[in-house]
C-alpha atoms as a PDB file:
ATOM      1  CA  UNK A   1      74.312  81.612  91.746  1.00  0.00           C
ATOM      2  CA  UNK A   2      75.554  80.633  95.248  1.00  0.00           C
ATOM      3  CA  UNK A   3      79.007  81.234  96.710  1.00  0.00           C
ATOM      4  CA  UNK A   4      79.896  78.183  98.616  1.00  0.00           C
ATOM      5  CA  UNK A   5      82.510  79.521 101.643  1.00  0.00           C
ATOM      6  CA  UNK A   6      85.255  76.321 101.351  1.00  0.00           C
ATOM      7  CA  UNK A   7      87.852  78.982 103.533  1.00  0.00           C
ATOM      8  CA  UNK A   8      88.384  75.723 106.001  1.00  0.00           C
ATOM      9  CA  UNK A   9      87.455  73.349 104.030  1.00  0.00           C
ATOM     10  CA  UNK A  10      88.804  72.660 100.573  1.00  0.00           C
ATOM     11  CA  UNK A  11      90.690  76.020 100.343  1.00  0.00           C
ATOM     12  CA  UNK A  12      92.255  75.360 104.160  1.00  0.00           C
ATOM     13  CA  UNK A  13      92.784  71.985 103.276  1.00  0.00           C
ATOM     14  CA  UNK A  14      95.145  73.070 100.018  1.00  0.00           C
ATOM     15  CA  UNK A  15      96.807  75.479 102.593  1.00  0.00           C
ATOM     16  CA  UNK A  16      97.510  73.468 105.392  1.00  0.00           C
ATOM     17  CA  UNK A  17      99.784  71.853 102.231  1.00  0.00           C
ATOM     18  CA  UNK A  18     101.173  74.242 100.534  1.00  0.00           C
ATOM     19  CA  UNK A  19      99.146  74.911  97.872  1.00  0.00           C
ATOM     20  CA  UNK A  20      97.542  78.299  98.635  1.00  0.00           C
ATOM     21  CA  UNK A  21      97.837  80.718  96.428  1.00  0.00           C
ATOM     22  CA  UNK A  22      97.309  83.301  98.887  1.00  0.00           C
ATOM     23  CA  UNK A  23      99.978  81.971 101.349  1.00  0.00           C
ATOM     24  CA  UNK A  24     102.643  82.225  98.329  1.00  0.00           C
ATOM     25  CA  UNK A  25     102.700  85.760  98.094  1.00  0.00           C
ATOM     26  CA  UNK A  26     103.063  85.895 101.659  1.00  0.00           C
ATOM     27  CA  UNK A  27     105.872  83.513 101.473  1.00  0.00           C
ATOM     28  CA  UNK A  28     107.111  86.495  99.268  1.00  0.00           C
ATOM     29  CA  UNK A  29     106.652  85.022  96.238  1.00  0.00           C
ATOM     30  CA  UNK A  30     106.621  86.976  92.853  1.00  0.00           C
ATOM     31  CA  UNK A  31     103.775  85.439  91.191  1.00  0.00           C
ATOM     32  CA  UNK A  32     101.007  87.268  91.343  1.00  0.00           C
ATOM     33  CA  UNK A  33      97.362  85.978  91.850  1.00  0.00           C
ATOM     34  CA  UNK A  34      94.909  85.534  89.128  1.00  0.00           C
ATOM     35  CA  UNK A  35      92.546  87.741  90.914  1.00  0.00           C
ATOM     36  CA  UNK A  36      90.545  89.756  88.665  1.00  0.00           C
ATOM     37  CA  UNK A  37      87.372  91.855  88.087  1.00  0.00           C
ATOM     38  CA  UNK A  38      84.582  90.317  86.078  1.00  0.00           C
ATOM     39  CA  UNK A  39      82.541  94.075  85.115  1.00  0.00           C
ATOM     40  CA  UNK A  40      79.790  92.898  87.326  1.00  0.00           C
ATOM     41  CA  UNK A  41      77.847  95.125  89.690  1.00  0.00           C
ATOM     42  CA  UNK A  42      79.229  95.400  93.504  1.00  0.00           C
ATOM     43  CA  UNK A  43      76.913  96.569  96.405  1.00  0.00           C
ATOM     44  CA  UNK A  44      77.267  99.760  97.795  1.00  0.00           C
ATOM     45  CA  UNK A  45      76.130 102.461  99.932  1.00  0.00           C
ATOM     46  CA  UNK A  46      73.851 102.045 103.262  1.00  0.00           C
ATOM     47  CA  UNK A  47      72.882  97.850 103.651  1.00  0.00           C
ATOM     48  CA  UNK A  48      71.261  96.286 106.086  1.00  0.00           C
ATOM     49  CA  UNK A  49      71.661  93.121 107.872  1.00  0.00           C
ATOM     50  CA  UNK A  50      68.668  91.056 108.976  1.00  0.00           C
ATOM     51  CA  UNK A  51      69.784  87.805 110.833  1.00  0.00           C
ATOM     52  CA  UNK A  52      67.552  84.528 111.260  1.00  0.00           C
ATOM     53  CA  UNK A  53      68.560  82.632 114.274  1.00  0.00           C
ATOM     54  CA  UNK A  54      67.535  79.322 113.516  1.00  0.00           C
ATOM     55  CA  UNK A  55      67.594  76.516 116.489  1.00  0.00           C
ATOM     56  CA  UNK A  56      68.913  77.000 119.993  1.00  0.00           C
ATOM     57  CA  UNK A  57      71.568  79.893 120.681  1.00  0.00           C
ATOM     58  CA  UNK A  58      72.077  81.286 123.617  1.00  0.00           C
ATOM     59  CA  UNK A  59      71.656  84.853 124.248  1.00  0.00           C
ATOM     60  CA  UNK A  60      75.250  85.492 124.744  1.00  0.00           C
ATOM     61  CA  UNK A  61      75.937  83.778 121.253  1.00  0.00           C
ATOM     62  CA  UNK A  62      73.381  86.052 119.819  1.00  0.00           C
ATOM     63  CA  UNK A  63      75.090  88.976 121.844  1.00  0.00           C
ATOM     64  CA  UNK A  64      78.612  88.305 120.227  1.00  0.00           C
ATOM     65  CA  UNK A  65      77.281  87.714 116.346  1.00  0.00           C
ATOM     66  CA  UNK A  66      74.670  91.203 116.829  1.00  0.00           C
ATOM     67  CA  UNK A  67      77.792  92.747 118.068  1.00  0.00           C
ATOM     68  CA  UNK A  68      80.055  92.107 115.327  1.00  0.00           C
ATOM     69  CA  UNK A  69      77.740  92.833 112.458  1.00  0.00           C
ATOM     70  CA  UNK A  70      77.445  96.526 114.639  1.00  0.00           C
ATOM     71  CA  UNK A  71      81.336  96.996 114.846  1.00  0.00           C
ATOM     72  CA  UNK A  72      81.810  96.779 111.108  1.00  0.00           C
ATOM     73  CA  UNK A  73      80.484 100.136 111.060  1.00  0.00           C
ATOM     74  CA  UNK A  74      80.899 101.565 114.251  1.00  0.00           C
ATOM     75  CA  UNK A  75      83.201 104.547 114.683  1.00  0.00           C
ATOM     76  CA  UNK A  76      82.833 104.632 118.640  1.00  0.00           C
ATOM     77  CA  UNK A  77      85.354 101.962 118.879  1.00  0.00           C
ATOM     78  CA  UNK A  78      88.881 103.205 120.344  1.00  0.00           C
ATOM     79  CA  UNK A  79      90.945 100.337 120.594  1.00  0.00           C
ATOM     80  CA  UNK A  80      92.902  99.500 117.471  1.00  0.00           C
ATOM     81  CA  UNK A  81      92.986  97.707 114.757  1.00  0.00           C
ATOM     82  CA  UNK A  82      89.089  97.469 114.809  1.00  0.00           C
ATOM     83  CA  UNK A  83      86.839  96.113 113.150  1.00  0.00           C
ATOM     84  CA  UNK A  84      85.543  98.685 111.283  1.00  0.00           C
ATOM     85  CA  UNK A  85      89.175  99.366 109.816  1.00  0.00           C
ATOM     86  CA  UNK A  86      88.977  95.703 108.275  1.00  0.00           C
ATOM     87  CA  UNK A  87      85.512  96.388 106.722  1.00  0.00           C
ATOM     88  CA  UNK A  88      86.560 100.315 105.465  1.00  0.00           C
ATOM     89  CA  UNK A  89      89.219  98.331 103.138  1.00  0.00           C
ATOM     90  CA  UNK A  90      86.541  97.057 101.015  1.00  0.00           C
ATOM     91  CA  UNK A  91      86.104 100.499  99.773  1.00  0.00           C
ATOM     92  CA  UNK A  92      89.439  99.313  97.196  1.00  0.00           C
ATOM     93  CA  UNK A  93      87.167  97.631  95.199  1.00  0.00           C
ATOM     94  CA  UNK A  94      84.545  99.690  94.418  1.00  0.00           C
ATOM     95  CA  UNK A  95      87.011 102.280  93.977  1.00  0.00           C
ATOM     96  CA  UNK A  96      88.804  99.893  91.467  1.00  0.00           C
ATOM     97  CA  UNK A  97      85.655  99.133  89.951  1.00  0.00           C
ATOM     98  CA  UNK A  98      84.369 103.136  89.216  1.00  0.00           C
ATOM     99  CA  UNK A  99      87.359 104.877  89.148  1.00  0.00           C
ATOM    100  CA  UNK A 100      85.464 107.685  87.338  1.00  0.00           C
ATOM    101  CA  UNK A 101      82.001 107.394  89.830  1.00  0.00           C
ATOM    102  CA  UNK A 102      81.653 108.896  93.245  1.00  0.00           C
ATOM    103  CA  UNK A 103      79.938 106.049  95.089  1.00  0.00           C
ATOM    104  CA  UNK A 104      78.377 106.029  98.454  1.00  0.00           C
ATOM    105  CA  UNK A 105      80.348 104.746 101.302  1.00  0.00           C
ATOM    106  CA  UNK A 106      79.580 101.563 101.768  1.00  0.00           C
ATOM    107  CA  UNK A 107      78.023 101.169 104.977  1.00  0.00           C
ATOM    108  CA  UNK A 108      76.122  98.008 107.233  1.00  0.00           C
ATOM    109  CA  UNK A 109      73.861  98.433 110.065  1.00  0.00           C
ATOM    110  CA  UNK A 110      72.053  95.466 112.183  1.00  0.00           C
ATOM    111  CA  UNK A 111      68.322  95.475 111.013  1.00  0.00           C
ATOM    112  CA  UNK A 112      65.592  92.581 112.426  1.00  0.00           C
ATOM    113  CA  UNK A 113      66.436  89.285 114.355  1.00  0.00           C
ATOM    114  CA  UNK A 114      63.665  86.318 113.429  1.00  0.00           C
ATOM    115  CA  UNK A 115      63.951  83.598 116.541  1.00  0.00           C
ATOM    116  CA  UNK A 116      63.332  80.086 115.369  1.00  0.00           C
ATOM    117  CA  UNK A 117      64.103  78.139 118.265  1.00  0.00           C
ATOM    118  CA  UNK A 118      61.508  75.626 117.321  1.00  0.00           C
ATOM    119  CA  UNK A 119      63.196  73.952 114.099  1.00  0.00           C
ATOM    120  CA  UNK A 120      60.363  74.902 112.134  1.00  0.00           C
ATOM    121  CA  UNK A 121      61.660  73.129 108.743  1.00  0.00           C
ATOM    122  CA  UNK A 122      63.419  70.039 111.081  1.00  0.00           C
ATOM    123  CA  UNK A 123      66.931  69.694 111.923  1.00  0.00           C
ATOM    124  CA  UNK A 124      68.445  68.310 108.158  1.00  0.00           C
ATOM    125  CA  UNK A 125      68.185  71.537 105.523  1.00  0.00           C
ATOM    126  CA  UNK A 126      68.388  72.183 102.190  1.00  0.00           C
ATOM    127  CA  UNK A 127      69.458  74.742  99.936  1.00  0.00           C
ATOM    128  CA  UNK A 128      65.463  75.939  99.679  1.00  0.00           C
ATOM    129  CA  UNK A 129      65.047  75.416 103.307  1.00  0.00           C
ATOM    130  CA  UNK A 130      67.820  78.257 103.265  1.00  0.00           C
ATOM    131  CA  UNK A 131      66.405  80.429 101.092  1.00  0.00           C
ATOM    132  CA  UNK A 132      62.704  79.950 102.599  1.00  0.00           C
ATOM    133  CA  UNK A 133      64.440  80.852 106.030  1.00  0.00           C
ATOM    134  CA  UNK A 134      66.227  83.857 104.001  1.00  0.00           C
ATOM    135  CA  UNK A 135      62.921  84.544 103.200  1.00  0.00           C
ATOM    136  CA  UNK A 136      61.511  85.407 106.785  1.00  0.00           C
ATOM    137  CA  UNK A 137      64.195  88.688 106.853  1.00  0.00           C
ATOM    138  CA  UNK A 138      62.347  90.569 104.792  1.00  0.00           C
ATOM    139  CA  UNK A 139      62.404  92.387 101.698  1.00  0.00           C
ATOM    140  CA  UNK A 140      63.787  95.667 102.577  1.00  0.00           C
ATOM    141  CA  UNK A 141      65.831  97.407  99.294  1.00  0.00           C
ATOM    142  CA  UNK A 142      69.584  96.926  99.583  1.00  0.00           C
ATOM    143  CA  UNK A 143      69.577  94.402 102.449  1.00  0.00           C
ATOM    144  CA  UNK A 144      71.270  91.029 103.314  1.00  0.00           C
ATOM    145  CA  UNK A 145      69.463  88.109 104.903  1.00  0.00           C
ATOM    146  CA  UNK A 146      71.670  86.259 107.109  1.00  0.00           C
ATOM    147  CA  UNK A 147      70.679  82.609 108.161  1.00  0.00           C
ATOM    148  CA  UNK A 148      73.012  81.140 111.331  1.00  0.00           C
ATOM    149  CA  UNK A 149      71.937  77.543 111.843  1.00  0.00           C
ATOM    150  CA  UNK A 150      72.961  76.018 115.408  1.00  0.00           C
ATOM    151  CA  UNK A 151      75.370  73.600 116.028  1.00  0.00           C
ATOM    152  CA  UNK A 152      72.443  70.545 116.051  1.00  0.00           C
ATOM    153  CA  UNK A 153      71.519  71.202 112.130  1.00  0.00           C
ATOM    154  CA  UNK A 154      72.710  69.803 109.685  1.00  0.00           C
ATOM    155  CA  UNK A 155      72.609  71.346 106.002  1.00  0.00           C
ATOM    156  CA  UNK A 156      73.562  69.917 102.868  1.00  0.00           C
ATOM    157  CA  UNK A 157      77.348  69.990 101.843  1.00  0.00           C
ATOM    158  CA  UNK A 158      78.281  71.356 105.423  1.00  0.00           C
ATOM    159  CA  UNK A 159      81.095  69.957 106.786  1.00  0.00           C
ATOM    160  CA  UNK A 160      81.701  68.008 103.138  1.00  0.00           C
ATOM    161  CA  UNK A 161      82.496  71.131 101.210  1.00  0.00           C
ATOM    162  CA  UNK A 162      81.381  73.730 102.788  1.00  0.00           C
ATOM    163  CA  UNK A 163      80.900  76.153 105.816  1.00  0.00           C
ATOM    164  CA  UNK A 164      78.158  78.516 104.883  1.00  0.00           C
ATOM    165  CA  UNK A 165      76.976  80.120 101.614  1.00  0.00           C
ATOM    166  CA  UNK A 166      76.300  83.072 100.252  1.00  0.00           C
ATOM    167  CA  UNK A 167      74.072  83.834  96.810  1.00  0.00           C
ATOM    168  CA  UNK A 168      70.773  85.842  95.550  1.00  0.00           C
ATOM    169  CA  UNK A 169      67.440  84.469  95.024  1.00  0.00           C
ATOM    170  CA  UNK A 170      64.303  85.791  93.815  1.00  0.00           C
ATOM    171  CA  UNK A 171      62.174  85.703  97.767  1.00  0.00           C
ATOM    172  CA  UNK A 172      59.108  85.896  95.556  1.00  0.00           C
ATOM    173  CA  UNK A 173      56.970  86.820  92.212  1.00  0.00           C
ATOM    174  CA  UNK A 174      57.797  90.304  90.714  1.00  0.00           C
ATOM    175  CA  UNK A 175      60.833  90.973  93.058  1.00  0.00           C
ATOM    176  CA  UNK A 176      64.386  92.233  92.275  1.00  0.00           C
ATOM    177  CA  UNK A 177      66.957  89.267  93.871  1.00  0.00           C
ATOM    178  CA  UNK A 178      67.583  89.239  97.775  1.00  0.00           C
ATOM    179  CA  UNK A 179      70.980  88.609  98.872  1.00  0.00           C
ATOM    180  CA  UNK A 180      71.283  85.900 101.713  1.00  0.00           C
ATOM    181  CA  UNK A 181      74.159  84.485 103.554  1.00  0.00           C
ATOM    182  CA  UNK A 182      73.923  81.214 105.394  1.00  0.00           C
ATOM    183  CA  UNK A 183      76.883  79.656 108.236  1.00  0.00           C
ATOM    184  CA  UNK A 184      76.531  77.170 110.336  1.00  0.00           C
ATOM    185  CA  UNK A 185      77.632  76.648 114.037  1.00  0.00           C
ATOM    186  CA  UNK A 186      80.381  73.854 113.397  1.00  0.00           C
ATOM    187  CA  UNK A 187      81.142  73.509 116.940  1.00  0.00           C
ATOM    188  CA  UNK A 188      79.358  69.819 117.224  1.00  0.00           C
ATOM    189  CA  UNK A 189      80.110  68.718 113.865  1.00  0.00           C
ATOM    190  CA  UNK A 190      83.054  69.629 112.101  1.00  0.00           C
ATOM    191  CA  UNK A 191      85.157  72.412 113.910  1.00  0.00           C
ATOM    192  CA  UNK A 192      88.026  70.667 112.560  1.00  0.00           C
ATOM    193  CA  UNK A 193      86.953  72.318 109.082  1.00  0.00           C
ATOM    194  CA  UNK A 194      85.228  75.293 109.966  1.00  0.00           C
ATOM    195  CA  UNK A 195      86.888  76.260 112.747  1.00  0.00           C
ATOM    196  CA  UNK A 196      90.273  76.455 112.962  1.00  0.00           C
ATOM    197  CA  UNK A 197      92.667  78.170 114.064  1.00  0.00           C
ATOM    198  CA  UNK A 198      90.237  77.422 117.395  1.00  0.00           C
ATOM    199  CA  UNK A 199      90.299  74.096 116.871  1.00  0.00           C
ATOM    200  CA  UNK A 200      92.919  71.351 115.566  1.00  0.00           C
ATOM    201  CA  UNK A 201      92.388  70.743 112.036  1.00  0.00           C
ATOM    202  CA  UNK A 202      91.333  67.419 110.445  1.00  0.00           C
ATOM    203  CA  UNK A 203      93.911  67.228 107.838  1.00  0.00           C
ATOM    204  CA  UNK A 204      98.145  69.031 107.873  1.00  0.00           C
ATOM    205  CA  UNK A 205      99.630  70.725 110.830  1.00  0.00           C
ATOM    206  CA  UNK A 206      98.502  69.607 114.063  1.00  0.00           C
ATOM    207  CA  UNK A 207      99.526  72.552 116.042  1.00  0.00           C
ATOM    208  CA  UNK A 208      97.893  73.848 119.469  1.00  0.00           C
ATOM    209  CA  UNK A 209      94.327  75.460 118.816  1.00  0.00           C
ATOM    210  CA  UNK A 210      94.025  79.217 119.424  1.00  0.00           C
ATOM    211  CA  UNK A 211      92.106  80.191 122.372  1.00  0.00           C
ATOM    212  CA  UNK A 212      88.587  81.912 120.699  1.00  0.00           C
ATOM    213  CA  UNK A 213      88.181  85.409 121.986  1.00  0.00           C
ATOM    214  CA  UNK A 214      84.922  85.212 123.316  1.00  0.00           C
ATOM    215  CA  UNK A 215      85.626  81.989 124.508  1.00  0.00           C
ATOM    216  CA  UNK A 216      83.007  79.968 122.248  1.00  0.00           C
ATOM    217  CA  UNK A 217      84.662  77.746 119.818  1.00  0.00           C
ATOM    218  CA  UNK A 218      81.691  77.382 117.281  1.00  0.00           C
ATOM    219  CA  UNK A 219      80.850  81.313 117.167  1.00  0.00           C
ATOM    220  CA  UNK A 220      83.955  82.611 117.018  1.00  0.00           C
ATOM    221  CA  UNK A 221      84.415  80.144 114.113  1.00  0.00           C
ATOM    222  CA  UNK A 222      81.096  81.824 112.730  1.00  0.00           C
ATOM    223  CA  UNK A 223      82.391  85.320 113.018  1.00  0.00           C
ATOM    224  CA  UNK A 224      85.582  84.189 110.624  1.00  0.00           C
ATOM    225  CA  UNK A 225      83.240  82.439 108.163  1.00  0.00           C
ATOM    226  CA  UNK A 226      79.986  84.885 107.985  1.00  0.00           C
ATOM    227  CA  UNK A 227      82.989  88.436 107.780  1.00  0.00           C
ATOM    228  CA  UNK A 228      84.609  85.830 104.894  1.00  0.00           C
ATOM    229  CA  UNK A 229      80.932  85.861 103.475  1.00  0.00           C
ATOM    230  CA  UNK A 230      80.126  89.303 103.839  1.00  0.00           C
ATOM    231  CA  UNK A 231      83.493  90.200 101.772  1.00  0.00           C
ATOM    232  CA  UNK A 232      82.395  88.105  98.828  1.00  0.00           C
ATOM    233  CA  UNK A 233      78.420  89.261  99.099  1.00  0.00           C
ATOM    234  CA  UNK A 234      79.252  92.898  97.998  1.00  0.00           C
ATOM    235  CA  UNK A 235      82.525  92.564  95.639  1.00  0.00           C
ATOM    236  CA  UNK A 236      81.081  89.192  94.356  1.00  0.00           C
ATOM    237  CA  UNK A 237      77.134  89.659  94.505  1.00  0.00           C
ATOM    238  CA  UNK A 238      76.311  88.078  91.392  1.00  0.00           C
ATOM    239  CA  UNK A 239      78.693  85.819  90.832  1.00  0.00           C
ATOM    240  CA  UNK A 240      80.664  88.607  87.736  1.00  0.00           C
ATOM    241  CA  UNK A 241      82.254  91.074  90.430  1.00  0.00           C
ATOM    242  CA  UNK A 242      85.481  89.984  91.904  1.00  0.00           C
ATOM    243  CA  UNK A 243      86.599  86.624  92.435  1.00  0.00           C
ATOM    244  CA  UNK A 244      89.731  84.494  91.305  1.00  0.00           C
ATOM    245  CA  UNK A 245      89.474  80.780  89.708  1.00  0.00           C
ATOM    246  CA  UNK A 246      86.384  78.989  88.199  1.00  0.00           C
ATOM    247  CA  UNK A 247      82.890  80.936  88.845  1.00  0.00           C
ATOM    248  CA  UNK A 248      81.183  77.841  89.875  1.00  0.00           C
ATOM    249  CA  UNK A 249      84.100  77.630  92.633  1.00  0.00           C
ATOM    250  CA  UNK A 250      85.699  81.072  93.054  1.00  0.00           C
ATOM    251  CA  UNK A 251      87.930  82.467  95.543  1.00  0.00           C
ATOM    252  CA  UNK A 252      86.751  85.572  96.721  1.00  0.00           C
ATOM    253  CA  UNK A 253      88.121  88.392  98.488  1.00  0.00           C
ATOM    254  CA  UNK A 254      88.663  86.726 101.503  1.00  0.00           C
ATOM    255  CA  UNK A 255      88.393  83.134 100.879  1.00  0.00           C
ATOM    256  CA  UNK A 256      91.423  83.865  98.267  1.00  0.00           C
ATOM    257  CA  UNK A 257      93.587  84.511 101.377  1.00  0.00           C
ATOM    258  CA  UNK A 258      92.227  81.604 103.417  1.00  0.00           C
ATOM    259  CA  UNK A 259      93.901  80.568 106.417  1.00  0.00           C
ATOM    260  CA  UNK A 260      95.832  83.815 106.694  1.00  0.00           C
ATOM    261  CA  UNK A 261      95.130  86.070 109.741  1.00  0.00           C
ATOM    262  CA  UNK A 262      98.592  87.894 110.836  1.00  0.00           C
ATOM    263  CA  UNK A 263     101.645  88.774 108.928  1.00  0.00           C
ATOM    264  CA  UNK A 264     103.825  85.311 108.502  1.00  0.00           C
ATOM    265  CA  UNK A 265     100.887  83.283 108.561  1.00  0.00           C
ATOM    266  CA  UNK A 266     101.879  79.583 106.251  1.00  0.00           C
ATOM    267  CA  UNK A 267     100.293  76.579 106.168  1.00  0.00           C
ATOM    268  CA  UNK A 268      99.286  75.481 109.982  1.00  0.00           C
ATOM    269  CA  UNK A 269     100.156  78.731 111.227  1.00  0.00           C
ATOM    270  CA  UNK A 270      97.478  81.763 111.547  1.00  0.00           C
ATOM    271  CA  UNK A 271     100.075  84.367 111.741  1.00  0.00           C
ATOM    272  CA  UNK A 272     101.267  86.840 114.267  1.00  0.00           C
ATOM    273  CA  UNK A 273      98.127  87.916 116.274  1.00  0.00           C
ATOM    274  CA  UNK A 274      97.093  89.863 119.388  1.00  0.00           C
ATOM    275  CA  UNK A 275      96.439  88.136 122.537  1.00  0.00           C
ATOM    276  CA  UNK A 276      94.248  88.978 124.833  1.00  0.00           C
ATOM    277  CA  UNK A 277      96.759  89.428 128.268  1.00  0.00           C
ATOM    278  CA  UNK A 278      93.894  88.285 130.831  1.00  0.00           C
ATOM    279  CA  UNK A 279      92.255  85.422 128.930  1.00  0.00           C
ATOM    280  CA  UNK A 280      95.209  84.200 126.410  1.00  0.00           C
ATOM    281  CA  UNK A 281      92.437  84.680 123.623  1.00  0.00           C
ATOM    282  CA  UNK A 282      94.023  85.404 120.076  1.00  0.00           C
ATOM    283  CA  UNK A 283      92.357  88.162 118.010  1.00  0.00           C
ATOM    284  CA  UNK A 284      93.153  90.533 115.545  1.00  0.00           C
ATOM    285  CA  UNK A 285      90.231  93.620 115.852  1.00  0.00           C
ATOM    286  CA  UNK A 286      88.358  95.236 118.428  1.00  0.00           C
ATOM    287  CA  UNK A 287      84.640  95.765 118.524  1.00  0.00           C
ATOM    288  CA  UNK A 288      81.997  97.153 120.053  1.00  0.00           C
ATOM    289  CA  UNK A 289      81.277  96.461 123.583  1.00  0.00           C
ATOM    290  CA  UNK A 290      85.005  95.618 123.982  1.00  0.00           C
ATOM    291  CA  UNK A 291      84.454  92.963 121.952  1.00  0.00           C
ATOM    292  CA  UNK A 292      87.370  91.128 120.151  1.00  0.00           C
ATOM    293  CA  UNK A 293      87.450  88.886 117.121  1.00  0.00           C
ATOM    294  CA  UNK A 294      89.779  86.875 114.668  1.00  0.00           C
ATOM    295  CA  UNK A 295      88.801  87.837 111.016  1.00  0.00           C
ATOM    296  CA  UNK A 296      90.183  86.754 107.576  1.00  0.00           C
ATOM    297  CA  UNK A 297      92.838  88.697 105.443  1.00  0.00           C
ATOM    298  CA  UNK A 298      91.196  90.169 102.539  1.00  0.00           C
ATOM    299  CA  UNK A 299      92.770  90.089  99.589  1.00  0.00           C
ATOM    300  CA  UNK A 300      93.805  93.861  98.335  1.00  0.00           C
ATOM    301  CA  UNK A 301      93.587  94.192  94.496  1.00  0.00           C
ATOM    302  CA  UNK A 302      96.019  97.530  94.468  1.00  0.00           C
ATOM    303  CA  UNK A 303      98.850  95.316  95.708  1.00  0.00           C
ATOM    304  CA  UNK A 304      97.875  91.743  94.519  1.00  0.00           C
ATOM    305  CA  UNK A 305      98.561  90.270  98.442  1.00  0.00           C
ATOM    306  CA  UNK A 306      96.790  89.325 101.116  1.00  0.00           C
ATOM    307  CA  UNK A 307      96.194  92.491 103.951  1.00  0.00           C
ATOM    308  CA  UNK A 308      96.149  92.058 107.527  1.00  0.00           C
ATOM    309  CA  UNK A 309      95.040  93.940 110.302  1.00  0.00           C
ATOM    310  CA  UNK A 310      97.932  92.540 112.053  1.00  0.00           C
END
């Protein structure tokens, strides 16, 4: 079953209100979240990540996405808090999960790029057309398909209800599942909702947009949603690992903390972040490359909050 990412859609919308869950224990709040493990599998150990670039991107976009999926396991990076340090805290939950089982560091590194700058299945998708484009990653053992769709395609639900997607589906006959992650490039459509903080959103708070730190609206706005993705792909794989709320709908471990970004984030506000003193960028990890980026609090099931890098 597919994950539908709602981080800033639905779930942003019920923060930008009040009504996040996450926010509350931020707003130091002594009820704890309903975030629990369902005894399902998690992924672990060496992964890696095969990205279908589907419509026009420019080779600096593709630079900045290939750049971040590298930094999440990078240890050349100096500059702290990096982005490896955000994706070493998912180690919690497998830890959680086999308190009694050595696993195998959990670990991603950038496999294949597939260039469809032709639109090959048109510009108006479908949740097959995702999974056929899935499809053209491969079927390498323990690897994640990741479809980016430009900012001139639209899929079904995005913008609506959603911002990208992640799930498993059998690529073919006699096959164990394939993991795939889909996000879109909201930039022309709806950065309002998938987005923000580097644009204004549609509904609450109409505070000042963030500057994006590498100055691209619509893929920095990918980065938040497709590390938000990742998070839920390996503690929520098959829809019974970790996840809060109704499994058709759940909040996962970084979608349960959506909107949150710094320390005193609430509704409207991303929190306390670094800024970039040349460009007035906000970010909260360094990557490879001298990269920076903005991504999600994950949700930390030892302390039942929300953890920031910042």
């Amino acid at each position: 079953m597919a994950s539908s990412l709602k981080i800033l859609y639905l779930a942003l919308f019920l923060s930008l209100f009040g009504f996040s869950l996450a926010t509350s224990r931020l707003t130091e709040s002594t009820q704890p979240m309903t975030f629990q493990y369902h005894k399902g599998p998690l992924l672990n150990g060496k992964i890696q990540i095969n990205l279908i670039w589907y419509g026009q991107f420019k080779p600096a976009q593709r630079s900045i996405l290939s750049n971040f999926i590298t930094s999440l396991s990078s240890s050349q990076v100096e500059a702290q808090p990096s982005v490896a340090t955000w994706w070493d805290s998912i180690a919690k939950y497998h830890h959680l999960a086999n308190p009694k089982t050595k696993t195998t560091p959990l670990s991603l590194s950038l496999g294949k790029q597939v260039i469809d700058e032709a639109y090959s299945l048109g510009k108006s998708l479908t949740n097959k057309h995702l999974i056929d484009l899935a499809s053209k990653g491969g079927q390498q053992v323990n690897s994640i398909n990741i479809v980016l769709t430009a900012s001139d395609v639209a899929v079904d639900g995005f913008c609506r209800s959603r911002c990208g997607t992640h799930g498993s589906s059998y690529i073919s006959k006699n096959t164990s599942k394939k993991f795939y992650i889909w996000v879109g490039n909201s930039e022309s459509l709806c950065p309002g909702q998938c987005a923000w903080p580097f644009h204004q959103p549609i509904y609450g708070p109409q505070s000042p947009p963030l500057v994006a730190p590498n100055n691209d609206v619509g893929l920095d706005g990918m980065i938040i949603n497709l590390a938000s993705l990742l998070a839920g792909t390996v503690t929520n794989p098959f829809g019974n690992g970790y996840y809060q709320g109704p499994k058709e709908a759940p909040l996962e471990a970084a979608s349960a903390c959506s909107g949150v970004y710094g320390k005193g984030a609430y509704p409207g506000y991303a929190g306390n972040l670094l800024v970039d003193s040349t460009t007035g960028a906000s970010y909260n990890a360094n990557g490879i490359n001298k990269r920076k980026y903005l991504l999600p609090a994950l949700y930390d099931p030892t302390t039942s909050s929300c953890s920031t890098l910042v």
